[in-house]
N, C-alpha and C. Protein backbone atom coordinates (compact mmCIF):
# COMPACT_ATOMS: atom_id res chain seq x y z
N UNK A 1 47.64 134.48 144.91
CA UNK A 1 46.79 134.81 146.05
C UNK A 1 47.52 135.81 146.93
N UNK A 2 47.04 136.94 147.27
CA UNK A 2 47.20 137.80 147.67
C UNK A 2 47.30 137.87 149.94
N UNK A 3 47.82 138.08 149.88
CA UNK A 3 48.19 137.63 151.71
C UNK A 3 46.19 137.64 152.75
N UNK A 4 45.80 136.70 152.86
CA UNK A 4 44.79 136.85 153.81
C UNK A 4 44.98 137.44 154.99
N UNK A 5 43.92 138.00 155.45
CA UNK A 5 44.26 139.14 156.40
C UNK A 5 42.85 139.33 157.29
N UNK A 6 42.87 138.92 158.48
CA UNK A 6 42.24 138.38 159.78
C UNK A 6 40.97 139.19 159.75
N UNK A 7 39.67 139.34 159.12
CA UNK A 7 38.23 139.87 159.56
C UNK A 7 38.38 140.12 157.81
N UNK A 8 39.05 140.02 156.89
CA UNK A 8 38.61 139.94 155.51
C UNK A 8 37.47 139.33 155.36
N UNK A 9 36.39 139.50 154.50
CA UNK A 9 35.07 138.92 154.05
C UNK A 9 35.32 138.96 152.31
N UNK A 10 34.87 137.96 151.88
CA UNK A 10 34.35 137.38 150.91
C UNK A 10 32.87 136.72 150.43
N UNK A 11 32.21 137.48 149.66
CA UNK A 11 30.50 136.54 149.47
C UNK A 11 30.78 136.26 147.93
N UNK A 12 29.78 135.34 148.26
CA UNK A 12 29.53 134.66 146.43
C UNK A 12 27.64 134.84 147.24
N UNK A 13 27.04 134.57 145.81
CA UNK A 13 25.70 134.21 145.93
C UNK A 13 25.26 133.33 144.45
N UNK A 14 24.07 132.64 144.90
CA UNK A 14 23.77 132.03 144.06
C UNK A 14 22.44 131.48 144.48
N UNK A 15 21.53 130.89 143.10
CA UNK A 15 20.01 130.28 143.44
C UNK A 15 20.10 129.23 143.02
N UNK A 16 20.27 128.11 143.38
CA UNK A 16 19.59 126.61 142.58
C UNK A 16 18.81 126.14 142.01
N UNK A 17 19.20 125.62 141.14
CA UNK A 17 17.49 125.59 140.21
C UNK A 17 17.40 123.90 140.38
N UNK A 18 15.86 123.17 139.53
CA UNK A 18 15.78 122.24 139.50
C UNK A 18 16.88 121.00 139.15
N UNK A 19 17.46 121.41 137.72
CA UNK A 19 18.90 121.33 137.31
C UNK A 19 19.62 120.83 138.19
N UNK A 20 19.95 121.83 138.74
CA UNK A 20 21.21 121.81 139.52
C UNK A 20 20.77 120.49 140.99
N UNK A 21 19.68 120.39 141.23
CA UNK A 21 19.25 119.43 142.17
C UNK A 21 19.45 118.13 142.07
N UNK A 22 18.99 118.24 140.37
CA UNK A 22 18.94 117.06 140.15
C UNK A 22 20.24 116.63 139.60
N UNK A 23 20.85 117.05 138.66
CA UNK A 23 22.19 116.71 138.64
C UNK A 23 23.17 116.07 139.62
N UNK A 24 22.96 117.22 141.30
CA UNK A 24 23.58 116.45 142.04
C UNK A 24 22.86 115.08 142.87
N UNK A 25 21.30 114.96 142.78
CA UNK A 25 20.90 113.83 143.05
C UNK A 25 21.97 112.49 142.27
N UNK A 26 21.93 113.15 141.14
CA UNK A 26 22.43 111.64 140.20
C UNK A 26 24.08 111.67 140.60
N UNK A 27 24.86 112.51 140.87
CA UNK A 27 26.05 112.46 140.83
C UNK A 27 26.46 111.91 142.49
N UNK A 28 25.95 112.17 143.59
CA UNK A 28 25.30 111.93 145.13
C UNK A 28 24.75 110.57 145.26
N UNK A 29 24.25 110.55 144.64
CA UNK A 29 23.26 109.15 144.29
C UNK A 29 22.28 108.89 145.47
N UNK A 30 22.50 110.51 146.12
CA UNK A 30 20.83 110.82 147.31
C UNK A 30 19.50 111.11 146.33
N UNK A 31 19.03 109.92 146.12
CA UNK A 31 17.58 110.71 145.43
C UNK A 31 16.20 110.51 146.24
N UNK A 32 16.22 110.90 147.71
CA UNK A 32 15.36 111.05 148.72
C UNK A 32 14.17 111.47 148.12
N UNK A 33 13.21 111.05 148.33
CA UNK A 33 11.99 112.03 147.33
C UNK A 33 12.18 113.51 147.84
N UNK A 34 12.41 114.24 148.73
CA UNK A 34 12.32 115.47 149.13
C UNK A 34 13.37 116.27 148.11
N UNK A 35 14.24 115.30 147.33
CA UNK A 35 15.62 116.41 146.68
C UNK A 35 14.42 115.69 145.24
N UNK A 36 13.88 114.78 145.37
CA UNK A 36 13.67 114.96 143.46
C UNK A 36 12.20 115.02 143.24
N UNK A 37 11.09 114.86 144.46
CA UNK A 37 9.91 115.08 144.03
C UNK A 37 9.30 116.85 144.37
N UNK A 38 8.41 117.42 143.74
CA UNK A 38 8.31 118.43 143.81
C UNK A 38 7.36 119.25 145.36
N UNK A 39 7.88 119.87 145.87
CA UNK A 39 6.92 120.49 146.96
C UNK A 39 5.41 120.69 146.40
N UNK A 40 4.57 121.54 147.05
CA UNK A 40 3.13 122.27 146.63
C UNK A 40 3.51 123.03 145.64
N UNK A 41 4.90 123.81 146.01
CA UNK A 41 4.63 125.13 145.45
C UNK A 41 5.46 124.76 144.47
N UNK A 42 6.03 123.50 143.83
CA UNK A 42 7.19 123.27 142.84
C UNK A 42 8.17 123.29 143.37
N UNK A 43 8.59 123.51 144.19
CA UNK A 43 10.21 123.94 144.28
C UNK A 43 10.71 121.97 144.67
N UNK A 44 11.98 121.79 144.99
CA UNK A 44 13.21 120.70 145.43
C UNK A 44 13.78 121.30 146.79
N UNK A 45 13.94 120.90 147.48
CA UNK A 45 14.75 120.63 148.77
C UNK A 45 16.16 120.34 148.37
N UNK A 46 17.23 121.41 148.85
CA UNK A 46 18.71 121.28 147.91
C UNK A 46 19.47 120.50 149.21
N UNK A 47 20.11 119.64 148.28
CA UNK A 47 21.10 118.79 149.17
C UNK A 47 21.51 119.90 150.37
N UNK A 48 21.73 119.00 151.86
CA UNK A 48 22.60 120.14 152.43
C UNK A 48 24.15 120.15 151.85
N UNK A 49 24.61 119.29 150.78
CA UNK A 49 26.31 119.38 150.70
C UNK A 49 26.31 119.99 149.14
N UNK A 50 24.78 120.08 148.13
CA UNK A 50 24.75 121.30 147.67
C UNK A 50 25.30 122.72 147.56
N UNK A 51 24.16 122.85 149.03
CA UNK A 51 24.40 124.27 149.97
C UNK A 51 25.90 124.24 150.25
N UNK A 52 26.39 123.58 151.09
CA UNK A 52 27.96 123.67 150.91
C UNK A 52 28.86 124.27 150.12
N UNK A 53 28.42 123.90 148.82
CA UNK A 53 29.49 124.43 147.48
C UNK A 53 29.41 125.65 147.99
N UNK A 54 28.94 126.38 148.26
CA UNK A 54 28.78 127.92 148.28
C UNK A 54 30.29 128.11 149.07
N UNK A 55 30.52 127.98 150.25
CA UNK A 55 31.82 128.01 150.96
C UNK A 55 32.68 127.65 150.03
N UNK A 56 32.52 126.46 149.66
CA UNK A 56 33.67 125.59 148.63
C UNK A 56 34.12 126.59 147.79
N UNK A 57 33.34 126.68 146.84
CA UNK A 57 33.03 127.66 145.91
C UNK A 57 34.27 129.01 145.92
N UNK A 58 33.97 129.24 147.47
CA UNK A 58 34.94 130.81 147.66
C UNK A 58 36.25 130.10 148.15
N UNK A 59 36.31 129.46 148.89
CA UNK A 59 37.65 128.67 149.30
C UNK A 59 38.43 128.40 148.19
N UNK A 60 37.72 128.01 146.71
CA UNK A 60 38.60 127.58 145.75
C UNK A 60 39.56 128.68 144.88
N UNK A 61 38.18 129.54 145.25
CA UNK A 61 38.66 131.46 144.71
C UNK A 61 39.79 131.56 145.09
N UNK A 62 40.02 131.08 146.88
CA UNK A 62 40.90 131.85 147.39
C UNK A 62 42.14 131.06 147.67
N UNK A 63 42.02 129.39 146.72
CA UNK A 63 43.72 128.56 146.63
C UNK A 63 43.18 128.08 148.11
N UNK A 64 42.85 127.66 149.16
CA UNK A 64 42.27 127.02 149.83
C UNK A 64 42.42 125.83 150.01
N UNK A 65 43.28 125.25 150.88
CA UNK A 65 43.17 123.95 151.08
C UNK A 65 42.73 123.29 152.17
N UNK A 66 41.04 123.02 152.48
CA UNK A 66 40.49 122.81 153.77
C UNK A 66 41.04 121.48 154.37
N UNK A 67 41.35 121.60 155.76
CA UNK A 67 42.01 120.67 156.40
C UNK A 67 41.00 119.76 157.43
N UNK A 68 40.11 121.17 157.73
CA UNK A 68 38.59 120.76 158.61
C UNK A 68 37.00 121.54 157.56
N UNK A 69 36.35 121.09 158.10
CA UNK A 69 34.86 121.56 158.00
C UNK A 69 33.68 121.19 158.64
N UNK A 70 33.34 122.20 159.75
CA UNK A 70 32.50 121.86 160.49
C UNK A 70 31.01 122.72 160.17
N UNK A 71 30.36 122.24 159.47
CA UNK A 71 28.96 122.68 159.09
C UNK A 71 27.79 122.36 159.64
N UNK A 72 27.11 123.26 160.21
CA UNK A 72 25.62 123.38 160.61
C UNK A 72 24.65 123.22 159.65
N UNK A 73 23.74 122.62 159.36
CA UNK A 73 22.34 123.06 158.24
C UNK A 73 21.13 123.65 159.21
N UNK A 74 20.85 125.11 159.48
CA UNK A 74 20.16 125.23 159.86
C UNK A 74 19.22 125.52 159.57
N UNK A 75 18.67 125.73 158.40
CA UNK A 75 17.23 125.93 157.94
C UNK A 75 16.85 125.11 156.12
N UNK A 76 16.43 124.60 155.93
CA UNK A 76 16.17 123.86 154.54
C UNK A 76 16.38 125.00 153.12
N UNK A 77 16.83 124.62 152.16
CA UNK A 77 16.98 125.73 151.11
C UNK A 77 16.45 124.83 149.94
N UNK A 78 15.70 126.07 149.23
CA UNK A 78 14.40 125.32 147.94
C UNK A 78 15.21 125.70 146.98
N UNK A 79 14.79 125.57 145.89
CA UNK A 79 15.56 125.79 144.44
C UNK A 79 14.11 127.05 144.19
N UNK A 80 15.27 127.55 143.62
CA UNK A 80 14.31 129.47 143.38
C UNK A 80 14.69 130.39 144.35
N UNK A 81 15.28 129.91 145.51
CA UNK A 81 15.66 130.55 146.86
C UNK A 81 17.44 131.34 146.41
N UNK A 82 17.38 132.79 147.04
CA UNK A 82 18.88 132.97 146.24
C UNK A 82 19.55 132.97 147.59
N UNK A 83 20.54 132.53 147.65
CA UNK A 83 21.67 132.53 149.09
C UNK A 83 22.68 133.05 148.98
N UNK A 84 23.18 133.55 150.14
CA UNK A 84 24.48 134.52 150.15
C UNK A 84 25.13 133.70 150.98
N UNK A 85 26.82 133.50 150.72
CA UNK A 85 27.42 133.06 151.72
C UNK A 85 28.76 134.03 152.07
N UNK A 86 28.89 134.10 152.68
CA UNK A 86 29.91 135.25 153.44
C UNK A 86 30.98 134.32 154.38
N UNK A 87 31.93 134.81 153.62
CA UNK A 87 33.36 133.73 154.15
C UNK A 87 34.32 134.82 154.78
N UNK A 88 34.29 134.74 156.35
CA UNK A 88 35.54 135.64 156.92
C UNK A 88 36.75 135.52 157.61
N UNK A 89 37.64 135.78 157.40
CA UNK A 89 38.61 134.58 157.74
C UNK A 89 39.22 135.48 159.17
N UNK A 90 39.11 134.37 160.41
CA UNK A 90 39.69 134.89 161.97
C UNK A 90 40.68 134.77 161.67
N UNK A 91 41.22 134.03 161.71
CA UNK A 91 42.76 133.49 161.80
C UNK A 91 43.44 133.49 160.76
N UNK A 92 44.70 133.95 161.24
CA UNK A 92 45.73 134.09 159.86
C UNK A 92 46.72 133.70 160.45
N UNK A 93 47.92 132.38 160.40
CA UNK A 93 48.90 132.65 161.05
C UNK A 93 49.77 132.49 159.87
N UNK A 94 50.94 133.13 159.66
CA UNK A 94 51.59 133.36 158.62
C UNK A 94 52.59 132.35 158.84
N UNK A 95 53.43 131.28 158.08
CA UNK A 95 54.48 130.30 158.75
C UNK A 95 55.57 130.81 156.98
N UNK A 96 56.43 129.80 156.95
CA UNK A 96 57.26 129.74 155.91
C UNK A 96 57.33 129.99 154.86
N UNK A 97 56.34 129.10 154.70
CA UNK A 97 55.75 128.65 152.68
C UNK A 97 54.30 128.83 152.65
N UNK A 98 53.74 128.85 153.97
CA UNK A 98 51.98 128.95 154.25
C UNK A 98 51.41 130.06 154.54
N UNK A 99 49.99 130.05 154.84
CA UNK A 99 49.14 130.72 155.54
C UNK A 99 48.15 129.65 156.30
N UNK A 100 48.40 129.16 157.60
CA UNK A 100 47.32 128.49 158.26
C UNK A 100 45.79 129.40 158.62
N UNK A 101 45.04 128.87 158.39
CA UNK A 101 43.95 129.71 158.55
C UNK A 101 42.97 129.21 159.31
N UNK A 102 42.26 130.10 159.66
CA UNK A 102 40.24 129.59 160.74
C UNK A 102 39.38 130.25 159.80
N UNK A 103 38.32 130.19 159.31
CA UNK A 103 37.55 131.16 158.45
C UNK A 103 35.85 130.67 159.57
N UNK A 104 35.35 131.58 159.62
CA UNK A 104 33.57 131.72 159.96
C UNK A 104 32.92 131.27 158.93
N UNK A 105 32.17 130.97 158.31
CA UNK A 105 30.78 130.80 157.22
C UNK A 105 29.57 131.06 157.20
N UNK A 106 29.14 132.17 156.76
CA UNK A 106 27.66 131.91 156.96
C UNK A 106 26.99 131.78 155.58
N UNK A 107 25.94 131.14 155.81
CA UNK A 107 24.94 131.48 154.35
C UNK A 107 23.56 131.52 154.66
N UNK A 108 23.09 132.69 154.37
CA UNK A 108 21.76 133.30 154.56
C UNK A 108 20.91 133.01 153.31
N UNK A 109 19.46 132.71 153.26
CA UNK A 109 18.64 133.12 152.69
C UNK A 109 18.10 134.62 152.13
N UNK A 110 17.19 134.85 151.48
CA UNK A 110 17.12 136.74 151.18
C UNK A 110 16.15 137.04 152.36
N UNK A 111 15.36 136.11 153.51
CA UNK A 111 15.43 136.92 154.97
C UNK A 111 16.25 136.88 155.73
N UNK A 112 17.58 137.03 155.25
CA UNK A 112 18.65 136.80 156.50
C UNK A 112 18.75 136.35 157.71
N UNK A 113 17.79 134.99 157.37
CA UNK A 113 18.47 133.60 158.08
C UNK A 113 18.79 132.85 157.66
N UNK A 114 19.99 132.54 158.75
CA UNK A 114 21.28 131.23 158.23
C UNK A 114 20.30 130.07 158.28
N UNK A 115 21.10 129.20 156.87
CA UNK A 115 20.52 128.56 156.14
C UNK A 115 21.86 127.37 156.41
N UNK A 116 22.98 127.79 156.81
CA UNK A 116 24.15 127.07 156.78
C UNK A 116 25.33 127.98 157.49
N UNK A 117 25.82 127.35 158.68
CA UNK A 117 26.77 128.55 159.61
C UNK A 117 28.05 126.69 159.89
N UNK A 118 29.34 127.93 159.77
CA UNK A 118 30.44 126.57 160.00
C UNK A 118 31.68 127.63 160.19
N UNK A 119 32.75 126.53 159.85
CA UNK A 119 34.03 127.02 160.48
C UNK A 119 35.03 125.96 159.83
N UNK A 120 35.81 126.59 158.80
CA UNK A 120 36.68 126.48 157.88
C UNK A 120 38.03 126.24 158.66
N UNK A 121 39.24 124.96 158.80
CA UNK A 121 40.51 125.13 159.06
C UNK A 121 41.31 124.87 157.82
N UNK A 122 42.36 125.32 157.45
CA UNK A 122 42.80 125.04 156.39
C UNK A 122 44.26 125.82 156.52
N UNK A 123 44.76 125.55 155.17
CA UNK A 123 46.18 126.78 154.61
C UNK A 123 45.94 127.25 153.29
N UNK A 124 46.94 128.11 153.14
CA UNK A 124 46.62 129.07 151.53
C UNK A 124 48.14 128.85 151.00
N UNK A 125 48.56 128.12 150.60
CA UNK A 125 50.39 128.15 149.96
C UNK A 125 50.97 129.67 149.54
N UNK A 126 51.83 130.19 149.76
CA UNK A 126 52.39 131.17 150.00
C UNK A 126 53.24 131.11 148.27
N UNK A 127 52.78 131.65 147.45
CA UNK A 127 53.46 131.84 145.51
C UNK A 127 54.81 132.02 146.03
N UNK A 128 55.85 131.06 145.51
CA UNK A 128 56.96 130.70 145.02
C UNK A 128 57.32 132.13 144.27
């Protein structure tokens, strides 16, 4: 891992499908009718800790070891829906063997509204 460096951005994106809903219904063992029965239009209602992975997801990219996570769900996300999450990291403080870090989160829907907004504390281990 390469030195993090204070207003860096990182996105992943991704769409959820039924699959993927239901899988984590069974693995969650949330099977609310809203995550496993179908809307009007077909779609599932995705876990909000689903939606999460998306942060996770890039945190793991980046050797990441979250210490906090403070997550908002602000708008519901369907399966068929594609989301962007954009990981930017404020804080960098550089120590010994570490990198302590603050990171922003957002994850938008394709009308670019947040769907999920938080704030990452963590460290990045510094390669031996």
């Amino acid at each position: 891992m390469s030195r993090p460096v204070e207003g860096e951005t990182h996105t992943f994106e991704r769409t959820f499908t039924t699959d993927d809903v239901e899988r984590f219904a069974e693995l969650s063992r949330d099977r609310q009718p809203i995550h496993t029965e179908p809307d009007d239009d077909g779609r599932l209602m995705v876990h909000g800790l689903l939606t999460a992975t998306l942060p996770t997801k890039i945190g793991g990219d980046l050797e990441v070891l979250a210490r906090s996570m403070d997550l908002e769900f602000r708008r519901p996300v369907y399966t068929g829906q594609r989301i962007s999450c954009t990981w930017t990291f404020e804080s960098v403080d550089e120590r010994e063997d570490r990198y302590v870090i603050g990171v922003d989160v957002v994850c938008e829907n394709d009308d670019g509204e947040p769907v999920l907004t938080g704030t990452v504390e963590g460290l990045i281990w510094k390669e031996e």
